[in-house]
C-alpha atoms as a PDB file:
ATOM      1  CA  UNK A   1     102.818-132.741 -68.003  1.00  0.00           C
ATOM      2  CA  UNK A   2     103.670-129.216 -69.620  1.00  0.00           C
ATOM      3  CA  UNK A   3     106.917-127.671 -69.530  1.00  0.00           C
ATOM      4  CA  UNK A   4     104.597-124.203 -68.100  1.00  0.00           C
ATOM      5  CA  UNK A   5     103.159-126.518 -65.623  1.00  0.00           C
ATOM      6  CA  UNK A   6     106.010-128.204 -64.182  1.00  0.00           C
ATOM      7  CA  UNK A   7     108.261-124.944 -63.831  1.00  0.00           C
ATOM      8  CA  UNK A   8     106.543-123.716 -60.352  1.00  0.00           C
ATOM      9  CA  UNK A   9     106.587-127.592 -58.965  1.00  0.00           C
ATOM     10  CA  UNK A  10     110.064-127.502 -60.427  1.00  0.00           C
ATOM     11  CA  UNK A  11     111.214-124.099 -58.555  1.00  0.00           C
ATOM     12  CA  UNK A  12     109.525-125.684 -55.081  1.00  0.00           C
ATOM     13  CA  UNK A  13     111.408-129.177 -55.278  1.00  0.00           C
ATOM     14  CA  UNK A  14     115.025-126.700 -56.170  1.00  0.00           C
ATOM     15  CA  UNK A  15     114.234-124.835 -53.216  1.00  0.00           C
ATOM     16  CA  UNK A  16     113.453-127.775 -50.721  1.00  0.00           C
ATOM     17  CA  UNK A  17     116.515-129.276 -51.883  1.00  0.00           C
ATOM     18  CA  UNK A  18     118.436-125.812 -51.430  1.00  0.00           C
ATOM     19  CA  UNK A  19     117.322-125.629 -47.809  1.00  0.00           C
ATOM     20  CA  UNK A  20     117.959-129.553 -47.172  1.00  0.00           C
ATOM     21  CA  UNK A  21     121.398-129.322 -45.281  1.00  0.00           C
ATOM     22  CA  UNK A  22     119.814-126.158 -43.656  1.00  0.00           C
ATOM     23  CA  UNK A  23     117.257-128.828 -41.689  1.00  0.00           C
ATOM     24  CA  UNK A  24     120.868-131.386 -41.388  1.00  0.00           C
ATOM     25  CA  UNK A  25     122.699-129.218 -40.162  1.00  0.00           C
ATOM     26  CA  UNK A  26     120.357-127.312 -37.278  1.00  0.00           C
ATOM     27  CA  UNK A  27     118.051-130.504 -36.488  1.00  0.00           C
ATOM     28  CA  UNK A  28     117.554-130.745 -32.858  1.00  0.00           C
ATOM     29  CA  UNK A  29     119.216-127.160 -32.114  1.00  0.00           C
ATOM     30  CA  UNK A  30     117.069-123.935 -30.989  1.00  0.00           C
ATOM     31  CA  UNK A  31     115.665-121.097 -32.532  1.00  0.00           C
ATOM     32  CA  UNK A  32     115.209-117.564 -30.299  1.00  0.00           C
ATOM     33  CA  UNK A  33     112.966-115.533 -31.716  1.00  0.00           C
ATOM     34  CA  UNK A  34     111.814-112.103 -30.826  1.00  0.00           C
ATOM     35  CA  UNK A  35     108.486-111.201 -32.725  1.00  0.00           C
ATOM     36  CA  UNK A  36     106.799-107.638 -31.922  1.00  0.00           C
ATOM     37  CA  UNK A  37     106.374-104.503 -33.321  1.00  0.00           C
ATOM     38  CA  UNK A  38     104.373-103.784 -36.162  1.00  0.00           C
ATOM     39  CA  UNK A  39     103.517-107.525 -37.224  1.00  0.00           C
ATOM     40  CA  UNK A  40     101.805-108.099 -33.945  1.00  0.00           C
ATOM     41  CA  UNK A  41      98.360-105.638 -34.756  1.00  0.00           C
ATOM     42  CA  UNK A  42      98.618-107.757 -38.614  1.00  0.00           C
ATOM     43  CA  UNK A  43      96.606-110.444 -38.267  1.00  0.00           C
ATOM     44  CA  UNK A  44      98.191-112.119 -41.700  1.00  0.00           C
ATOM     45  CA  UNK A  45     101.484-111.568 -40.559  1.00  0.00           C
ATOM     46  CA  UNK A  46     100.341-113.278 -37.181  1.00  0.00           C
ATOM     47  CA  UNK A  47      99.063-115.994 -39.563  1.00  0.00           C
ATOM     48  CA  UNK A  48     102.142-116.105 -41.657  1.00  0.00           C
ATOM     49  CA  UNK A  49     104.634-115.898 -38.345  1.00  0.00           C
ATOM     50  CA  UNK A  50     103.097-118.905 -36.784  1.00  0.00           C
ATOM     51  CA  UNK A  51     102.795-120.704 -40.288  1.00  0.00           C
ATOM     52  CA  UNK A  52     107.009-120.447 -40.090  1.00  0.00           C
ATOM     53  CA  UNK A  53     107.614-121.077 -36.325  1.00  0.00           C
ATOM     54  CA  UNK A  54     105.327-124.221 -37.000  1.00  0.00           C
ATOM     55  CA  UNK A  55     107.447-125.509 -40.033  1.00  0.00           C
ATOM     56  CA  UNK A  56     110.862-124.693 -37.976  1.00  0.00           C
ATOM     57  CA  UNK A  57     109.039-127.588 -35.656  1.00  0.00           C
ATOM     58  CA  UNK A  58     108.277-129.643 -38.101  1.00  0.00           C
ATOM     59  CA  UNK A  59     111.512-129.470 -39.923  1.00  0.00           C
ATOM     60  CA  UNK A  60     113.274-130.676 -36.192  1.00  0.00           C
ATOM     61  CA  UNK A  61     114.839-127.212 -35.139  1.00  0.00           C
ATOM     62  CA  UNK A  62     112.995-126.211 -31.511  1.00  0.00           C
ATOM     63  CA  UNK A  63     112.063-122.560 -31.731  1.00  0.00           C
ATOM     64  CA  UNK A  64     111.159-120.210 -28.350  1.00  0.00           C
ATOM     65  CA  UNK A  65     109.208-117.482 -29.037  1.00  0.00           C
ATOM     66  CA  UNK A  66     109.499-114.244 -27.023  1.00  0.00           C
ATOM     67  CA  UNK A  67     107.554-111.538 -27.751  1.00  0.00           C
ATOM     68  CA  UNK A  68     106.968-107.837 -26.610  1.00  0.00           C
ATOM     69  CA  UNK A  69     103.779-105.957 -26.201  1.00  0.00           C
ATOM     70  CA  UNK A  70     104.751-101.869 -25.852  1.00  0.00           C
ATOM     71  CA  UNK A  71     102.190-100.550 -27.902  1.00  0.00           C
ATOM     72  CA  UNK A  72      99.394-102.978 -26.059  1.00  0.00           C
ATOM     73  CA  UNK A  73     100.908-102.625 -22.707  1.00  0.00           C
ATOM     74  CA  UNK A  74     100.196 -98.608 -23.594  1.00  0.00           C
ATOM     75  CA  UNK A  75      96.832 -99.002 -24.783  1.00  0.00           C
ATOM     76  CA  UNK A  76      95.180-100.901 -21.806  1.00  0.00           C
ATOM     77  CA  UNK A  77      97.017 -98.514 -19.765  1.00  0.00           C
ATOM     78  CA  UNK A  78      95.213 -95.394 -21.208  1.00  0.00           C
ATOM     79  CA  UNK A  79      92.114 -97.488 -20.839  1.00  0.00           C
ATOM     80  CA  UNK A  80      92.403 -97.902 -17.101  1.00  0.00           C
ATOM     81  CA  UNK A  81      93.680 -94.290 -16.653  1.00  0.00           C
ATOM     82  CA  UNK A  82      96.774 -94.936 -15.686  1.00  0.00           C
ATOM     83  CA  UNK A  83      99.216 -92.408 -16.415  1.00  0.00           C
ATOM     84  CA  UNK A  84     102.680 -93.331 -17.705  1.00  0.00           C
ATOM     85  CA  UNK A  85     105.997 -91.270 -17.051  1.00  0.00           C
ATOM     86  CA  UNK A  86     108.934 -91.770 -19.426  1.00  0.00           C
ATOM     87  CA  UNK A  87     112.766 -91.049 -19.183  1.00  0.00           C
ATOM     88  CA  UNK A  88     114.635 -90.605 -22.210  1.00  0.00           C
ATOM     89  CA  UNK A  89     111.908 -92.630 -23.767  1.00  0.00           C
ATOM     90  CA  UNK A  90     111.430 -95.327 -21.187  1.00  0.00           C
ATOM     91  CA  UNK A  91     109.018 -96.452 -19.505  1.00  0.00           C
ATOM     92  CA  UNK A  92     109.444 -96.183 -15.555  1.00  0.00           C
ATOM     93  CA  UNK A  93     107.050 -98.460 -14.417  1.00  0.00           C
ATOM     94  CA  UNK A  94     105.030 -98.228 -11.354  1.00  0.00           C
ATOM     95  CA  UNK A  95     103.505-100.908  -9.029  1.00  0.00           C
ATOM     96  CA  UNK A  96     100.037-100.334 -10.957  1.00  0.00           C
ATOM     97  CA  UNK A  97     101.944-100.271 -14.450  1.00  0.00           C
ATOM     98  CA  UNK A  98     103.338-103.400 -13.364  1.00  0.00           C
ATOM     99  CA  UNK A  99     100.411-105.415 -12.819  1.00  0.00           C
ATOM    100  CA  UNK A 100      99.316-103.994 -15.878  1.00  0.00           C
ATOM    101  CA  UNK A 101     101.876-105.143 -17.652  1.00  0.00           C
ATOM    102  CA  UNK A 102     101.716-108.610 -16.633  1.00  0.00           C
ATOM    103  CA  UNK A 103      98.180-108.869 -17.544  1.00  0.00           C
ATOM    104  CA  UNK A 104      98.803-107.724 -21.157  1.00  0.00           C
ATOM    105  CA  UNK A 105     102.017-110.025 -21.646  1.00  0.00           C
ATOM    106  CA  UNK A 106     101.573-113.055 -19.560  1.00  0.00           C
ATOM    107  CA  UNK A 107      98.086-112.922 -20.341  1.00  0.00           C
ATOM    108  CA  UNK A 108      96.377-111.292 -23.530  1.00  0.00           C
ATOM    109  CA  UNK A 109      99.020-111.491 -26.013  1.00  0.00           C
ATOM    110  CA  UNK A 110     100.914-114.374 -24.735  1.00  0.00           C
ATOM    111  CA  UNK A 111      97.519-116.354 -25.270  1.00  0.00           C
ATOM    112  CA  UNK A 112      96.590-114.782 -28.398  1.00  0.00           C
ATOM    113  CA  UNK A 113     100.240-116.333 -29.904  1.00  0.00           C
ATOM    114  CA  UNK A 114      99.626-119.768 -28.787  1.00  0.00           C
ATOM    115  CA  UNK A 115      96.123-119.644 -30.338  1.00  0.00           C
ATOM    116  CA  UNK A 116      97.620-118.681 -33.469  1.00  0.00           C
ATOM    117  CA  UNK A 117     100.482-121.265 -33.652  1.00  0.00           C
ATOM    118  CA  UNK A 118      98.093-124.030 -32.563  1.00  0.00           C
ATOM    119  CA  UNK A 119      95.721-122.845 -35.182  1.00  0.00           C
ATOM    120  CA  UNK A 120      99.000-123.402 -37.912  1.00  0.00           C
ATOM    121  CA  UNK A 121      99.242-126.783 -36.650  1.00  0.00           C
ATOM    122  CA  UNK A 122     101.470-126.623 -33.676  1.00  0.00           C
ATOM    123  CA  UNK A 123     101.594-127.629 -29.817  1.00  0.00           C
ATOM    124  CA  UNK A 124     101.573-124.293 -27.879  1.00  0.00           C
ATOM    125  CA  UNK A 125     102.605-123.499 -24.480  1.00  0.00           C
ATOM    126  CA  UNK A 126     102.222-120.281 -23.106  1.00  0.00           C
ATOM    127  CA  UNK A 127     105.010-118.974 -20.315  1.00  0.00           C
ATOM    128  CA  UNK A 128     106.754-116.012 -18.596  1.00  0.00           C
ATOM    129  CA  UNK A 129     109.948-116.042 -16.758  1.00  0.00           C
ATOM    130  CA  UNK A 130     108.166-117.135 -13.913  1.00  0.00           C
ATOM    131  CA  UNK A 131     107.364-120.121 -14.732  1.00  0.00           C
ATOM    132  CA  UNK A 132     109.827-123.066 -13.842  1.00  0.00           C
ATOM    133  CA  UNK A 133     111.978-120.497 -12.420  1.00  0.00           C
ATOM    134  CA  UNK A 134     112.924-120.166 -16.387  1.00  0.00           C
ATOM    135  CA  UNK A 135     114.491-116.307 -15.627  1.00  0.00           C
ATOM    136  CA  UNK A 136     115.828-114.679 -11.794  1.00  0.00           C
ATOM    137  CA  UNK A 137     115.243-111.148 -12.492  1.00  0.00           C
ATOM    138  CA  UNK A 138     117.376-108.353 -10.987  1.00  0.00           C
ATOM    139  CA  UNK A 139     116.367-104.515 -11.175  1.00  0.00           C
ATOM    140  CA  UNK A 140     117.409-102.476 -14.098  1.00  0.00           C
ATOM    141  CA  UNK A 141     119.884 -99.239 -13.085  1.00  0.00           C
ATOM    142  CA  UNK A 142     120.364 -96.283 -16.023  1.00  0.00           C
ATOM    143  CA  UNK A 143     121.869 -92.864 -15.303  1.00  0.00           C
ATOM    144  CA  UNK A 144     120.801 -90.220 -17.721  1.00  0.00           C
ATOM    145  CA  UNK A 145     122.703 -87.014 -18.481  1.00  0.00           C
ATOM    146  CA  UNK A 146     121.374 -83.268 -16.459  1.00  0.00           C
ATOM    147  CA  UNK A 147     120.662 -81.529 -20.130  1.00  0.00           C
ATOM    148  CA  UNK A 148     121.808 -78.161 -18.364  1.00  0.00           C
ATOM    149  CA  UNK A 149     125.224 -79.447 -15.857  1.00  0.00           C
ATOM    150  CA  UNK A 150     125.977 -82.541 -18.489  1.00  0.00           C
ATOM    151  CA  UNK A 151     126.374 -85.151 -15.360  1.00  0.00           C
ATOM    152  CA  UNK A 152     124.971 -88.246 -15.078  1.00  0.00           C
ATOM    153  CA  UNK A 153     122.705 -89.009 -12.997  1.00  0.00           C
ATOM    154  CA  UNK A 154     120.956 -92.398 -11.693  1.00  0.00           C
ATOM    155  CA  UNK A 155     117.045 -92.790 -12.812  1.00  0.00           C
ATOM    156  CA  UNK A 156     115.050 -95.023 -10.809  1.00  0.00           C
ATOM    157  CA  UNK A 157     112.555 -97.077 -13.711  1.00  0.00           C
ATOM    158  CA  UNK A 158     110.732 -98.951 -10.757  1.00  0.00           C
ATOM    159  CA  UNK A 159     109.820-102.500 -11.873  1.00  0.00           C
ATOM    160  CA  UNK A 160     111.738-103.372 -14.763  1.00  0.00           C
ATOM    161  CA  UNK A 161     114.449-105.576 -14.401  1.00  0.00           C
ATOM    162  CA  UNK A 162     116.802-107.465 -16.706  1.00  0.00           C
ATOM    163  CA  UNK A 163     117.793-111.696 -16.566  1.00  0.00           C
ATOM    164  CA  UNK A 164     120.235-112.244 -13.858  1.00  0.00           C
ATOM    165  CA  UNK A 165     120.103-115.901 -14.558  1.00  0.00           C
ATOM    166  CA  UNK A 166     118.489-118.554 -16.881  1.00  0.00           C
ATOM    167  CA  UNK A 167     117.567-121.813 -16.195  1.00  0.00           C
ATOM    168  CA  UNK A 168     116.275-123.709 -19.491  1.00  0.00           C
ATOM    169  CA  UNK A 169     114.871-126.659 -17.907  1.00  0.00           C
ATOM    170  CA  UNK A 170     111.411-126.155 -18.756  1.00  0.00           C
ATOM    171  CA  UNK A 171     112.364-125.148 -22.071  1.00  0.00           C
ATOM    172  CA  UNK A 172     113.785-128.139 -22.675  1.00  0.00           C
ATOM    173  CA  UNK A 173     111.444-129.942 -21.261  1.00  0.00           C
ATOM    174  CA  UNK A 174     108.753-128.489 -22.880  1.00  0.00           C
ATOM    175  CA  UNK A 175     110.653-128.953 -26.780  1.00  0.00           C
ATOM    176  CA  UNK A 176     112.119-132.219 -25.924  1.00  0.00           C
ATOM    177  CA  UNK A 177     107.555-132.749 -25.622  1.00  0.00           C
ATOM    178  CA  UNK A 178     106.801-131.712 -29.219  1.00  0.00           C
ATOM    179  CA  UNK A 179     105.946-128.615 -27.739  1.00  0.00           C
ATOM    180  CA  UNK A 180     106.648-125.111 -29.047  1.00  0.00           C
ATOM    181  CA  UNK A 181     107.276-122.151 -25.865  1.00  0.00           C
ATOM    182  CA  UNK A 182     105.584-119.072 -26.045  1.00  0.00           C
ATOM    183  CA  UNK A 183     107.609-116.831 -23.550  1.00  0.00           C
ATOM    184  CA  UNK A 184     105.959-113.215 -22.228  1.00  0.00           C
ATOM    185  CA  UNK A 185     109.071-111.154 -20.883  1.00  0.00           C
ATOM    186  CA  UNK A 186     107.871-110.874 -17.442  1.00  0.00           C
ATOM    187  CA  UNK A 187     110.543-112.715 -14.627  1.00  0.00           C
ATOM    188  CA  UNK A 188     110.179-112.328 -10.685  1.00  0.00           C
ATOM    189  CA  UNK A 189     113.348-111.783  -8.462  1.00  0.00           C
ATOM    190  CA  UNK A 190     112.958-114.585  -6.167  1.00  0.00           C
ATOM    191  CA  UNK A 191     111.641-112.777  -3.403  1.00  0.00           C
ATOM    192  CA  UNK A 192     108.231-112.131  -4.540  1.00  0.00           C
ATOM    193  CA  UNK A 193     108.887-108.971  -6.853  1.00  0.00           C
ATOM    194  CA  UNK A 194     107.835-109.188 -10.245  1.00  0.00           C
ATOM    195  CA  UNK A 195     109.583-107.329 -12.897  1.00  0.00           C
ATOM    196  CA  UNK A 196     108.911-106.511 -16.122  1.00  0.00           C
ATOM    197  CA  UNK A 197     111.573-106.989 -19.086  1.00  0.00           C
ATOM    198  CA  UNK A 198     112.619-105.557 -22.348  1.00  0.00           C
ATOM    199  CA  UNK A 199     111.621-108.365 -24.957  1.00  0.00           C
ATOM    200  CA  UNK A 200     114.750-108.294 -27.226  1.00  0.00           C
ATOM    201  CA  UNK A 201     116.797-108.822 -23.663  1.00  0.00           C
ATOM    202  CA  UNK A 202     114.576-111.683 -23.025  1.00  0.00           C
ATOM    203  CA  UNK A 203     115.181-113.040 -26.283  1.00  0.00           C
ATOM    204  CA  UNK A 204     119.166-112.389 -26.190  1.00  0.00           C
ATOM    205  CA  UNK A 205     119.170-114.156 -22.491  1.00  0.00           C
ATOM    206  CA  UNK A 206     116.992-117.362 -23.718  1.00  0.00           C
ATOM    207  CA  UNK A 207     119.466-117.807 -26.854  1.00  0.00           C
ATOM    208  CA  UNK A 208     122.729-117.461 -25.045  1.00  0.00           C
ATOM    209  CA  UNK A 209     121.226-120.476 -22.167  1.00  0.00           C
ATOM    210  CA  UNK A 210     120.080-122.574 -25.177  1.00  0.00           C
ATOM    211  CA  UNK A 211     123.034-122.105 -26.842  1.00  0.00           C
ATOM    212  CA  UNK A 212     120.861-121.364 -29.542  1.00  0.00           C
ATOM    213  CA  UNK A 213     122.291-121.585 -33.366  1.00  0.00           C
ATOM    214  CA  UNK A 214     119.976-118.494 -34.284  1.00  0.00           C
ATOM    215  CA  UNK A 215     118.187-115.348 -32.333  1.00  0.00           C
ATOM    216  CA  UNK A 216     116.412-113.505 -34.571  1.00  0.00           C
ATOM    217  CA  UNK A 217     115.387-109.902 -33.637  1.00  0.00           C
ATOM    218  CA  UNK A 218     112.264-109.219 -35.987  1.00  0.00           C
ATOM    219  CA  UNK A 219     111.588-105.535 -36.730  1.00  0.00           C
ATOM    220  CA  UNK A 220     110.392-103.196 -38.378  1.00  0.00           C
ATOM    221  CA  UNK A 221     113.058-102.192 -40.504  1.00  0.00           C
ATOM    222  CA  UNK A 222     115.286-104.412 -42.710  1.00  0.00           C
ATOM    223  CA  UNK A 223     118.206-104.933 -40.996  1.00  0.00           C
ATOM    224  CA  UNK A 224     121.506-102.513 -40.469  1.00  0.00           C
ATOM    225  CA  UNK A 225     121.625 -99.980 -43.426  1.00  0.00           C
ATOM    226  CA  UNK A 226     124.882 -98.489 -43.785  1.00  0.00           C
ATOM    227  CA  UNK A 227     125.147 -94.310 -44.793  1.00  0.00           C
ATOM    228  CA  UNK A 228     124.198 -94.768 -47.842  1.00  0.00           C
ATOM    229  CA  UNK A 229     120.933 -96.958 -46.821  1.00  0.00           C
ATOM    230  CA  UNK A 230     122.157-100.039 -48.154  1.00  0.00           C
ATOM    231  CA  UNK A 231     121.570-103.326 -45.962  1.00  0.00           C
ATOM    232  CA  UNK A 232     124.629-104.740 -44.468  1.00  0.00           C
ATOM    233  CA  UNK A 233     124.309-108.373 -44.157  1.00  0.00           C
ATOM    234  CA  UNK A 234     127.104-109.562 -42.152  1.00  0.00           C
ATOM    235  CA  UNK A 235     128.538-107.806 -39.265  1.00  0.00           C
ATOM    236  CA  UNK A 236     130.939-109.334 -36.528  1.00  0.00           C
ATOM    237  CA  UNK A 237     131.173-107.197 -33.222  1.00  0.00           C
ATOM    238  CA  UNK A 238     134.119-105.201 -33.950  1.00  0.00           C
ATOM    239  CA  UNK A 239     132.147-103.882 -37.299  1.00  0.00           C
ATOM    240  CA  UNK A 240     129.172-102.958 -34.346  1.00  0.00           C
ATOM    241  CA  UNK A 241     131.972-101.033 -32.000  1.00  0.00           C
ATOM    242  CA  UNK A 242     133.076 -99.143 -35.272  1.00  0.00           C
ATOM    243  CA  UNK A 243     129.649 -98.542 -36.684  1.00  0.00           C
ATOM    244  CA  UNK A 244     128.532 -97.048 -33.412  1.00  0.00           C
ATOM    245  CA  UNK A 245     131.824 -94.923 -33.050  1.00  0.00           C
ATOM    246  CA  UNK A 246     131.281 -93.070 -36.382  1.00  0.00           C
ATOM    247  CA  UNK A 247     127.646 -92.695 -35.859  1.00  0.00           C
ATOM    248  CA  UNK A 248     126.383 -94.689 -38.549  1.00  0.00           C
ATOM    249  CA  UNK A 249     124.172 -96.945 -36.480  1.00  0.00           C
ATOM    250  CA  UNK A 250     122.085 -94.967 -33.758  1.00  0.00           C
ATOM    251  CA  UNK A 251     118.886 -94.518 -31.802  1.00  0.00           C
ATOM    252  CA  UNK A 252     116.901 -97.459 -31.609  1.00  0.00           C
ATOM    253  CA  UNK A 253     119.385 -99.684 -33.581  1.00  0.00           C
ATOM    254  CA  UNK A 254     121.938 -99.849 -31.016  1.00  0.00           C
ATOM    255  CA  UNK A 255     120.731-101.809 -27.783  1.00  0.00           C
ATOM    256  CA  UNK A 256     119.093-104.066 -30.775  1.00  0.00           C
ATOM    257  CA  UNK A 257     122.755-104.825 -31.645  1.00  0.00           C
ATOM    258  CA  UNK A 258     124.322-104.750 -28.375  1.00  0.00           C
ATOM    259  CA  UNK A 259     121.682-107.565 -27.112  1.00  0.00           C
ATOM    260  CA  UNK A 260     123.223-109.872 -30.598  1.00  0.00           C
ATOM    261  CA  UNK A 261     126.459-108.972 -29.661  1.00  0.00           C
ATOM    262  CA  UNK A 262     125.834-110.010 -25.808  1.00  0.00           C
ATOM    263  CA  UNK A 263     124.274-112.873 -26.871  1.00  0.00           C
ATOM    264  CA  UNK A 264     127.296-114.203 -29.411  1.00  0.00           C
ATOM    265  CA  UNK A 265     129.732-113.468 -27.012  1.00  0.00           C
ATOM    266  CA  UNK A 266     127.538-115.840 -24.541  1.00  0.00           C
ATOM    267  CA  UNK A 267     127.169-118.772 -26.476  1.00  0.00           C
ATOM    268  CA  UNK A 268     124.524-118.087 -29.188  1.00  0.00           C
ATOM    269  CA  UNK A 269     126.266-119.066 -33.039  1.00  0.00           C
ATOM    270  CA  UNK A 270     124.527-116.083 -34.676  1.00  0.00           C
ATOM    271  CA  UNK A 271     122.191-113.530 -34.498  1.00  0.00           C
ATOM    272  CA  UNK A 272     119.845-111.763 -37.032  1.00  0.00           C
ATOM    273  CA  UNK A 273     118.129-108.449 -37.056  1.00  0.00           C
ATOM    274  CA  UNK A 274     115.600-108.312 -39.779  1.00  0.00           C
ATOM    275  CA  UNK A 275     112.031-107.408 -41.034  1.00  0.00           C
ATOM    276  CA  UNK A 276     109.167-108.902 -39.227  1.00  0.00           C
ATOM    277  CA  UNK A 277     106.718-106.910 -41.825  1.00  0.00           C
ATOM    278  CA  UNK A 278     108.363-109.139 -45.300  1.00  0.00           C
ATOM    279  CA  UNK A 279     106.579-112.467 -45.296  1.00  0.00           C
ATOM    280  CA  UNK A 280     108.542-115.656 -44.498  1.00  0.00           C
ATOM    281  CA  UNK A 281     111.524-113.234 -43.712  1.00  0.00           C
ATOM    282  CA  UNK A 282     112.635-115.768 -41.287  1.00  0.00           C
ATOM    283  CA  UNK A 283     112.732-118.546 -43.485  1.00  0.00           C
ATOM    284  CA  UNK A 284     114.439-116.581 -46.527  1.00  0.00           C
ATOM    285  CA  UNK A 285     117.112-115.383 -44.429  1.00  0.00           C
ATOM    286  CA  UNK A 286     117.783-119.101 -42.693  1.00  0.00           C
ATOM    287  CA  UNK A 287     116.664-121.678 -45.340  1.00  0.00           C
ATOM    288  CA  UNK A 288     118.137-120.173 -49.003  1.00  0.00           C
ATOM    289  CA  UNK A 289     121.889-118.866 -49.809  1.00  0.00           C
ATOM    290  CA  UNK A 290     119.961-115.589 -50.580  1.00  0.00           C
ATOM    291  CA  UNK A 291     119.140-114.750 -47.280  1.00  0.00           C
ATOM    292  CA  UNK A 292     117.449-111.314 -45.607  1.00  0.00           C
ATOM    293  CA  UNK A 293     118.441-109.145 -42.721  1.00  0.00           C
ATOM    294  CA  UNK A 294     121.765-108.628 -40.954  1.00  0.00           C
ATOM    295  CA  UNK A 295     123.396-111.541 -39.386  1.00  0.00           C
ATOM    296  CA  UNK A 296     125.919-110.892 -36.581  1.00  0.00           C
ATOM    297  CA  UNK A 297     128.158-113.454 -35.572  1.00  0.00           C
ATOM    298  CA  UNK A 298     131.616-113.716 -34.211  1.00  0.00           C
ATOM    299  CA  UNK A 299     133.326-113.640 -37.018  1.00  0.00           C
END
């Protein structure tokens, strides 16, 4: 065989044998992993995310997928006429929002996942928080601040709630099976009420139960970019506390963070924030020294 030939086959075996105490040292733990945003309306990135989540199986790491639905929840919404009101950009959610929201996550989009990780090659199973009693949900309070008088005042959001408690068993369960969870972020509160749940809190909740040795947050930017735009790769929570303080992280980035940092301090050995848009971003950031994203860990 050619030297030009056997350079690519070459490069694959150095990088199988690069992530080889990668699949020692995490066989039989969990994976969290939040996938939404812009990747979801990509059907190759679909293709490629469920290509990775299928190899993380394969490899003997048990990954839980969680995934949002804002955008879809927004457009079936507008199709059905029902109006949404926000508060300092969220969503306060209705009875009729709420069933609407269900349908979307538990139903559409949960199912369209587990078609397209079966189709990679994997075993499926489709869930929300209700199922197995996996998530007690409790309703969410915020106060907002009176733009004119500067007080804070409480906001009622309606039905969307936040994990109370976690019980993994049919997590377990299911991965212990062969099978790979699919989990829509929708959890009742034991007396009837369904709620509906931000999916990187989902995520963060799932991860600190499991005691999971990764949650990755995919998104769609590349990770935590310091002033000067350049992507910090390790952050502990103190560097979070300070980075918020001077104002360098902000907006969207910092209940992102907070939910790593919750979930660290809970049990979970790291967390990641990174680009769900990059191919295989997932994989580069676990499986090679190179890595991609920002990891946050306790330090």
């Amino acid at each position: 065989m050619s030297e030009t030939l056997s350079d690519p086959m070459l490069a694959k075996a150095e990088t199988l044998i690069e992530a080889l105490p990668y699949f020692q040292r995490y066989a039989g733990r969990s994976f969290v992993v939040k996938y939404g945003g812009h990747a979801m309306g990509d059907p190759a990135a679909a293709e490629d995310f469920a290509q990775d989540i299928v190899l993380l199986k394969a490899v003997g790491i048990n990954p839980v997928v969680v995934h949002g639905g804002g955008p879809q929840i927004g457009a079936m919404l507008a199709k059905l006429g029902v109006e949404s009101t926000f508060v300092d950009g969220l969503r306060v959610t209705d009875k009729a929002t709420a069933e609407v929201a269900e349908m979307v996550l538990s139903g559409a989009i949960n199912k369209e996942l587990v078609g397209w990780v079966n189709q990679a090659g994997g075993k499926a199973i489709g869930l929300s928080g209700k199922d197995g009693k996996m998530v007690l949900a409790e309703k969410v309070s915020r106060t907002v601040k009176d733009p004119d008088s500067q007080i804070e005042q409480a906001v009622d959001l309606g039905f969307v709630g936040e994990p109370k408690a976690v019980d993994t068993t049919i997590l377990k369960t299911a991965s212990d099976a062969g099978m790979i969870p699919i989990v829509a972020p929708i959890a009742s509160d034991g007396e009837g009420q369904t709620y509906n749940i931000n999916a990187d809190t989902m995520a963060g909740a799932l991860a600190a139960a499991l005691g999971a040795a990764r949650l990755f947050l995919l998104t769609d930017v590349p990770g935590v970019l310091d002033k000067e735009g350049a992507l910090m790769t390790d952050l502990t929570p103190a560097d979070i506390a300070r980075l918020r303080e001077d104002g360098t992280v902000s907006g969207g980035m910092i209940p992102k963070l907070q939910t790593c940092v919750d979930a660290v301090e809970a049990g979970c050995e790291a967390a990641v924030v990174l680009d769900g848009r990059v191919p295989h971003a997932m994989l580069l950031e676990f499986f090679t020294s190179r890595g991609a994203g920002t990891l946050v860990s306790a330090g």
